[in-house]
Protein backbone atom coordinates (compact mmCIF):
# COMPACT_ATOMS: atom_id res chain seq x y z
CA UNK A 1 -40.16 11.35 -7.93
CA UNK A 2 -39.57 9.42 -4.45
CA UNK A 3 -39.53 5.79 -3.94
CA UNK A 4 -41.57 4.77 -1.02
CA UNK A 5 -41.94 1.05 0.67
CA UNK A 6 -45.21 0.00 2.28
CA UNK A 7 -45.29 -2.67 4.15
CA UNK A 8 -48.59 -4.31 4.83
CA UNK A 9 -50.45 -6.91 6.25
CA UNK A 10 -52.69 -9.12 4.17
CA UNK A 11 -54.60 -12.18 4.80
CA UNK A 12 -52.73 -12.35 8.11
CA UNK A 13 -49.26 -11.97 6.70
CA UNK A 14 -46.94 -8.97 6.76
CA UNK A 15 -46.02 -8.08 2.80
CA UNK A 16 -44.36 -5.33 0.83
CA UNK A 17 -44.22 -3.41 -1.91
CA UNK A 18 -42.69 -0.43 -3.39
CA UNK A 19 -44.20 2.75 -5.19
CA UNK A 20 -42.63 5.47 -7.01
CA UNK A 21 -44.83 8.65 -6.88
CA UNK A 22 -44.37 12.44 -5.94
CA UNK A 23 -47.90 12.42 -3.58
CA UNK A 24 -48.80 8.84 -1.70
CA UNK A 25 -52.21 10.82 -1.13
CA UNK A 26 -52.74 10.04 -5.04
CA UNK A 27 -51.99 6.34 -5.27
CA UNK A 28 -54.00 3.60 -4.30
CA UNK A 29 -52.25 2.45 -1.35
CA UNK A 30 -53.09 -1.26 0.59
CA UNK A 31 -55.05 -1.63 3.21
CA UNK A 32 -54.49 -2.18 6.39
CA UNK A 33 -50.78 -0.67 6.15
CA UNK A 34 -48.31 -0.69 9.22
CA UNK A 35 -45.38 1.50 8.02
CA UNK A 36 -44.50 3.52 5.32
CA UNK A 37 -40.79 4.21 4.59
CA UNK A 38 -39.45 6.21 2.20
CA UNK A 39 -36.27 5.01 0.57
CA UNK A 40 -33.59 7.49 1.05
CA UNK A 41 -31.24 8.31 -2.61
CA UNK A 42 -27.80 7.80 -2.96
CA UNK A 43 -26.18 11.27 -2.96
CA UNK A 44 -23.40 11.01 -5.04
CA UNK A 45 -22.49 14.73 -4.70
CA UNK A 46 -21.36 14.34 -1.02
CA UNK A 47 -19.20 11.86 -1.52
CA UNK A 48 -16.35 12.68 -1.12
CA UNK A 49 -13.60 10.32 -3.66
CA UNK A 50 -9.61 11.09 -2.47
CA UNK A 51 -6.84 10.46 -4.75
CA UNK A 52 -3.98 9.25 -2.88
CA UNK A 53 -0.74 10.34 -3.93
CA UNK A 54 2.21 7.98 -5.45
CA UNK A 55 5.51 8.04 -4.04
CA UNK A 56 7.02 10.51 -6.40
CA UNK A 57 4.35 13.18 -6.04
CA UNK A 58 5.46 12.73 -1.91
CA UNK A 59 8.69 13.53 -3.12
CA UNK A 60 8.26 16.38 -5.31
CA UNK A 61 6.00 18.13 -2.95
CA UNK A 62 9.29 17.85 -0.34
CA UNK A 63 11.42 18.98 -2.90
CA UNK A 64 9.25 22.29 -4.30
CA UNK A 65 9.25 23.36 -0.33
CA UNK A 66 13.29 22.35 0.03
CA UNK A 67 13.68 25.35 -3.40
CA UNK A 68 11.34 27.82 -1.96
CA UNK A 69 12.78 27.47 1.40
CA UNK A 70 16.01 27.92 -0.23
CA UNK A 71 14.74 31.01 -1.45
CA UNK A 72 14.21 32.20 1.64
CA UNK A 73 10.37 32.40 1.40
CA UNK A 74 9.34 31.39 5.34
CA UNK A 75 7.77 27.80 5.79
CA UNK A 76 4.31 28.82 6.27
CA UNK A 77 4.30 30.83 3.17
CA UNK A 78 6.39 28.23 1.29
CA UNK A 79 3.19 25.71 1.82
CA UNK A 80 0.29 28.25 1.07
CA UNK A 81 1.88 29.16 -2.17
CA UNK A 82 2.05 24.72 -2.40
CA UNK A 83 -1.57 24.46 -1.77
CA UNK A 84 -2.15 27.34 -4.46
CA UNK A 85 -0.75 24.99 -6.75
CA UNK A 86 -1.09 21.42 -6.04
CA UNK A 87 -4.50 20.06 -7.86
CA UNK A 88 -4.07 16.30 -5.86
CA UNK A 89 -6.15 16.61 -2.95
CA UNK A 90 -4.24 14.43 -0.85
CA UNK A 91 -1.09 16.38 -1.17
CA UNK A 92 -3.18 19.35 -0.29
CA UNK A 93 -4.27 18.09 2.79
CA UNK A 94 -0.92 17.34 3.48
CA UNK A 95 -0.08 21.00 3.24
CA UNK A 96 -3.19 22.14 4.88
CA UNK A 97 -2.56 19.88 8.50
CA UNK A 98 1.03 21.25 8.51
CA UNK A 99 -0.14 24.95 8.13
CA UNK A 100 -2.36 24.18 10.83
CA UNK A 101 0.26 22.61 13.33
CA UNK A 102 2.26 25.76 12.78
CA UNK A 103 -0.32 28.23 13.08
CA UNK A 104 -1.30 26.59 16.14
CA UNK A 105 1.91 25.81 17.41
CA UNK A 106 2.14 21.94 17.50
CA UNK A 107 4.96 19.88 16.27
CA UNK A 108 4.46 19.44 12.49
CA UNK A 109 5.17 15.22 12.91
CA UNK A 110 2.17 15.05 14.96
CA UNK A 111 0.30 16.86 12.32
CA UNK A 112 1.79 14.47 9.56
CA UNK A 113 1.21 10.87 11.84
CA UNK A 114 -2.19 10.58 10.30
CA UNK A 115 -0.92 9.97 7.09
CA UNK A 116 2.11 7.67 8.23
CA UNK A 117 1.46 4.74 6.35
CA UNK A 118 1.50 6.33 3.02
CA UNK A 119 4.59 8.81 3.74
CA UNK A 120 8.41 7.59 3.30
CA UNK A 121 9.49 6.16 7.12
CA UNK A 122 12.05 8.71 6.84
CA UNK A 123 9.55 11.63 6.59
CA UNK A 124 8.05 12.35 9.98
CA UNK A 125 11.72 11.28 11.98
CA UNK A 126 13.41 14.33 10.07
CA UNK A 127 10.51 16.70 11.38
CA UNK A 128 11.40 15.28 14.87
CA UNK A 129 14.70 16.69 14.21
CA UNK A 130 13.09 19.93 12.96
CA UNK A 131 11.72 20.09 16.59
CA UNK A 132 15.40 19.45 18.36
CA UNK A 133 17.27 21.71 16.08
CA UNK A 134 15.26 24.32 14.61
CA UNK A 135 17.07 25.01 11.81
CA UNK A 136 13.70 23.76 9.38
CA UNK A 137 15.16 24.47 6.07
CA UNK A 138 18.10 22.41 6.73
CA UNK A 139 16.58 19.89 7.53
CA UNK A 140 13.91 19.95 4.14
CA UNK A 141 16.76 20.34 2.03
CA UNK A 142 18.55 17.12 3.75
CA UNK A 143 15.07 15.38 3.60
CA UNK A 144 14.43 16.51 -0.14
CA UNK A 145 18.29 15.06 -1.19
CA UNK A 146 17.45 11.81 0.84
CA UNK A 147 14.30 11.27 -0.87
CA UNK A 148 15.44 11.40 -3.81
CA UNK A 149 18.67 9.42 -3.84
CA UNK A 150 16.49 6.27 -1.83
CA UNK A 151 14.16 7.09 -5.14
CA UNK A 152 16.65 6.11 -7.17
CA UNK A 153 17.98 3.50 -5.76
CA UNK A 154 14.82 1.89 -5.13
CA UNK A 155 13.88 2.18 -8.66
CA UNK A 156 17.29 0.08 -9.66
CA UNK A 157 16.78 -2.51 -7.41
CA UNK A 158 13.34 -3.00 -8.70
CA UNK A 159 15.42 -2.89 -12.62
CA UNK A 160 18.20 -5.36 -11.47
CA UNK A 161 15.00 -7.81 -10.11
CA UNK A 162 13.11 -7.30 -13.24
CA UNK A 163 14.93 -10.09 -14.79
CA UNK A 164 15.27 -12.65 -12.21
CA UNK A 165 11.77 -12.26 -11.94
CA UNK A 166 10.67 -12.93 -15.13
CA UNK A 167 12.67 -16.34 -15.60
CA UNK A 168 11.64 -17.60 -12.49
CA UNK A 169 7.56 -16.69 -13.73
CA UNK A 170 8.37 -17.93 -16.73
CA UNK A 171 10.38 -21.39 -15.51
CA UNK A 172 6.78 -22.15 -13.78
CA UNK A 173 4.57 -21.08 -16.25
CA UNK A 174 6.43 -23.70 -18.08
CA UNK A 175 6.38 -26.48 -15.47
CA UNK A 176 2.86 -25.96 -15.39
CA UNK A 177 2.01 -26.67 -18.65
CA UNK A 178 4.66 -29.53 -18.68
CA UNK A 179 2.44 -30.92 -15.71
CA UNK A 180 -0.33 -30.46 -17.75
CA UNK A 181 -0.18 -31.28 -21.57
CA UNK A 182 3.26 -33.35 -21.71
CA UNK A 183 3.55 -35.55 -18.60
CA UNK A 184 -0.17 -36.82 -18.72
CA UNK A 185 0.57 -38.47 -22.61
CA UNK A 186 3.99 -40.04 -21.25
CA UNK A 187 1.97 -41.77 -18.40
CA UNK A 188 -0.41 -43.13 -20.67
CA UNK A 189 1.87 -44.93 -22.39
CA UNK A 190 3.93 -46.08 -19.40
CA UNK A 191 0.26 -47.40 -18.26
CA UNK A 192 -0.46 -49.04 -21.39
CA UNK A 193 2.57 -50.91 -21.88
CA UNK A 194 3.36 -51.73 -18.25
CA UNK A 195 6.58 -50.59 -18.29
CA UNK A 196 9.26 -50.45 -14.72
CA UNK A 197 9.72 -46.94 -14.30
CA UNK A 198 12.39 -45.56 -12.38
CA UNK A 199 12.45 -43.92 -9.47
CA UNK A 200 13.03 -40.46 -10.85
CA UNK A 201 9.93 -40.92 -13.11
CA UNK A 202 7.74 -42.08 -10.28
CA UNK A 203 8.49 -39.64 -7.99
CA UNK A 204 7.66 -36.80 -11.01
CA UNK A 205 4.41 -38.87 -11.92
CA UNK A 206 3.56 -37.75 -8.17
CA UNK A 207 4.64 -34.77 -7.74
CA UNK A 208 2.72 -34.09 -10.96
CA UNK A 209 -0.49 -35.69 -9.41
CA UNK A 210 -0.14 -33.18 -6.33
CA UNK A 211 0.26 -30.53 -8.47
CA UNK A 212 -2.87 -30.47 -10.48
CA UNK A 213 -4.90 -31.24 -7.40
CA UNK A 214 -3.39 -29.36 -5.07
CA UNK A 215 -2.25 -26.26 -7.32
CA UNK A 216 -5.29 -24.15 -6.28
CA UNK A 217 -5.54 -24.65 -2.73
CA UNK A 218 -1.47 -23.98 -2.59
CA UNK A 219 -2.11 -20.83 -4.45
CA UNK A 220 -4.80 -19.67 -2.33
CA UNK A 221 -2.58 -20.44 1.15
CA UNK A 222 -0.13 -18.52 -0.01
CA UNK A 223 -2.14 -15.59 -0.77
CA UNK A 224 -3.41 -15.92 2.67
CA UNK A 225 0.02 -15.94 3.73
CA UNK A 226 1.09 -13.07 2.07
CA UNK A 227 -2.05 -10.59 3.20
CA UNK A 228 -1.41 -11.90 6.77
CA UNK A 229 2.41 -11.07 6.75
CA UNK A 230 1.17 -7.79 5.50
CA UNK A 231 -1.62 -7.59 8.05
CA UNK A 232 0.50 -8.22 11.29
CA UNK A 233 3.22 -6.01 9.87
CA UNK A 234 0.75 -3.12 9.79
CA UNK A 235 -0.23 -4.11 13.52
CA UNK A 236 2.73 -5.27 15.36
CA UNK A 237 6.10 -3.63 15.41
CA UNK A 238 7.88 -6.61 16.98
CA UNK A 239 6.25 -9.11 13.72
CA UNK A 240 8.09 -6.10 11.54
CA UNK A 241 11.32 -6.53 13.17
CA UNK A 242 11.11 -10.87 12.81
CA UNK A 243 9.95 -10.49 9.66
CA UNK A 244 12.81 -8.46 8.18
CA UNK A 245 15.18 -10.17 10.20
CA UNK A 246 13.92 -13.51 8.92
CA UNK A 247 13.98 -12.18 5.69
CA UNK A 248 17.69 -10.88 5.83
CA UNK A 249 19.24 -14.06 7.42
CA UNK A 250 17.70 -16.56 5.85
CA UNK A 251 16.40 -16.02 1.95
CA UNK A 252 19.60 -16.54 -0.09
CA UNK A 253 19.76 -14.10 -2.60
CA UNK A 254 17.10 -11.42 -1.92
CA UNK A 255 17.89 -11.00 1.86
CA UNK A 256 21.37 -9.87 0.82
CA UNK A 257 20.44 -7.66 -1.54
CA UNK A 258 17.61 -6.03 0.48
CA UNK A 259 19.93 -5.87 3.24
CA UNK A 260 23.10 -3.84 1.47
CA UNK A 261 19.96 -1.63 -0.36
CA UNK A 262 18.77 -0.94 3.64
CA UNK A 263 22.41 -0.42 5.07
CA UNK A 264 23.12 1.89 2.03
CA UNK A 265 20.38 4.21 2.25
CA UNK A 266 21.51 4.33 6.18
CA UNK A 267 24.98 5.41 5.19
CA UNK A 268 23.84 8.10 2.62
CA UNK A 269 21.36 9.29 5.47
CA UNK A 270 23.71 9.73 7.91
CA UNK A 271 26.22 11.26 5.23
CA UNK A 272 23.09 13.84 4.15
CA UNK A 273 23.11 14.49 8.07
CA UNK A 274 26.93 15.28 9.27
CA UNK A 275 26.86 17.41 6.72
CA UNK A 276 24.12 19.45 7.54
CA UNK A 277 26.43 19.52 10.51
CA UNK A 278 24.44 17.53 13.00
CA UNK A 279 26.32 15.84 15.90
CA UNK A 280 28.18 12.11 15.41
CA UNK A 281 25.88 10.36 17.92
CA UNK A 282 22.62 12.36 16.93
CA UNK A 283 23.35 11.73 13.45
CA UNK A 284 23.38 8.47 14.16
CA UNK A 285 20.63 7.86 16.25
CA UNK A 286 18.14 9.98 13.54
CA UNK A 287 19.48 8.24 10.71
């Protein structure tokens, strides 16, 4: 059955309306009609739904070509036995745009920029290196061991956070409903009895007035805040470089602990490197 809509023009004004039928020649159509359009399906079958990968997948993809390359299987081999096996279709087209760039001789980082914002930043600079030294499997296997230590680590940080987190989610959960269940009954009775308050008390009676009227607007700015942070990070490399140097210097606790996590996974990068015996000052400068 197709869906077709007739527009028409009656009693001087344009109308519509739709029909469902296999032949229009059949139906009792308007008069005077001035188009006929039929209204297209929704093809579900050629659309086309890919499941982006996690971090970890990323990772054990690396590490499956770091063993077969340690097996001596050859890099272009090592990745069509991969795609043989890999059932996420993201990962797979991973695999299939670096079997292209070697097959048609192009740097395999070019072939992997396209997917830069979901790959590790270390990924694509340690197939530049691939491209100045040559030596490929060396540099997978130091890739593969990099990846997975900055893994770890990232996955304690996020452990040794946890907590911190929770009190500070739970310390306003409860100041909200101190705001607004206990403080409202106390300032009744201050109100009905007339009582001085003291400073303290008036400047909490406010700040719990500017809370529940404010409260949503402040939560919605700093959602806004947030997305644009994330928006002009995405955009601008010089808003990247404030923002984590704002974010180093100047928040107390989190800035120093983001900032030995970054310098440590530098060290154990350029560790991973002079011992793949790369060069002091190359080491550096990839790392």
């Amino acid at each position: 059955m197709n869906k077709y809509k007739i527009h028409y023009q009656e009693n001087q004004k344009i109308k519509s309306k739709v029909i469902i039928s296999d032949d229009l020649k059949k139906e009792k159509l308007p008069e005077n009609i001035v188009k006929i359009k039929k209204i297209k399906k929704l093809q579900f079958k050629n659309i086309k739904i890919v499941n982006k990968a996690n971090e970890e997948q990323i990772i054990e993809l690396f590490i499956q070509l770091s063993i077969m390359l340690d097996s001596n299987i050859l890099l272009i081999d090592a990745i069509r036995i991969l795609q043989k096996s890999i059932k996420n279709d993201y990962l797979s087209d991973i695999l299939v745009s670096m079997e292209s760039a070697l097959q048609n001789g192009r740097p395999i980082y070019k072939a992997l920029e396209k997917y830069e914002k979901d790959l590790n930043p270390i990924i694509i600079p340690f197939f530049m290196i691939f491209e100045k030294n040559g030596n490929i499997k060396a540099v997978i296997v130091a890739l593969s061991t990099l990846l997975k230590i900055r893994l770890k680590n990232k996955k304690e940080l996020k452990n040794s956070l946890r907590y911190p987190l929770i009190v500070m989610i739970t310390f306003i959960l409860a100041l909200s409903l101190i705001f607004i269940f206990v403080v409202p009954k106390f300032e009744n009775i201050f109100l009905q009895y007339n009582m001085q308050l003291p400073i303290s008390t008036i400047l909490l009676l406010n700040l719990k007035n500017f809370f529940l009227k404010y409260s949503l607007y402040l939560l919605l700015f700093f959602i806004f805040i947030y997305f644009a942070i994330k928006y002009f990070i995405n955009i601008s490399d010089r808003f990247s470089y404030f923002n984590d140097e704002f974010f180093i210097k100047y928040l107390p606790v989190i800035g120093s602990l983001n900032k030995t996590y970054e310098l440590y996974n530098f060290f154990v990068a350029l560790n991973i490197l002079l011992q793949s015996k790369y060069e002091f000052h190359l080491s550096m400068e990839d790392a």
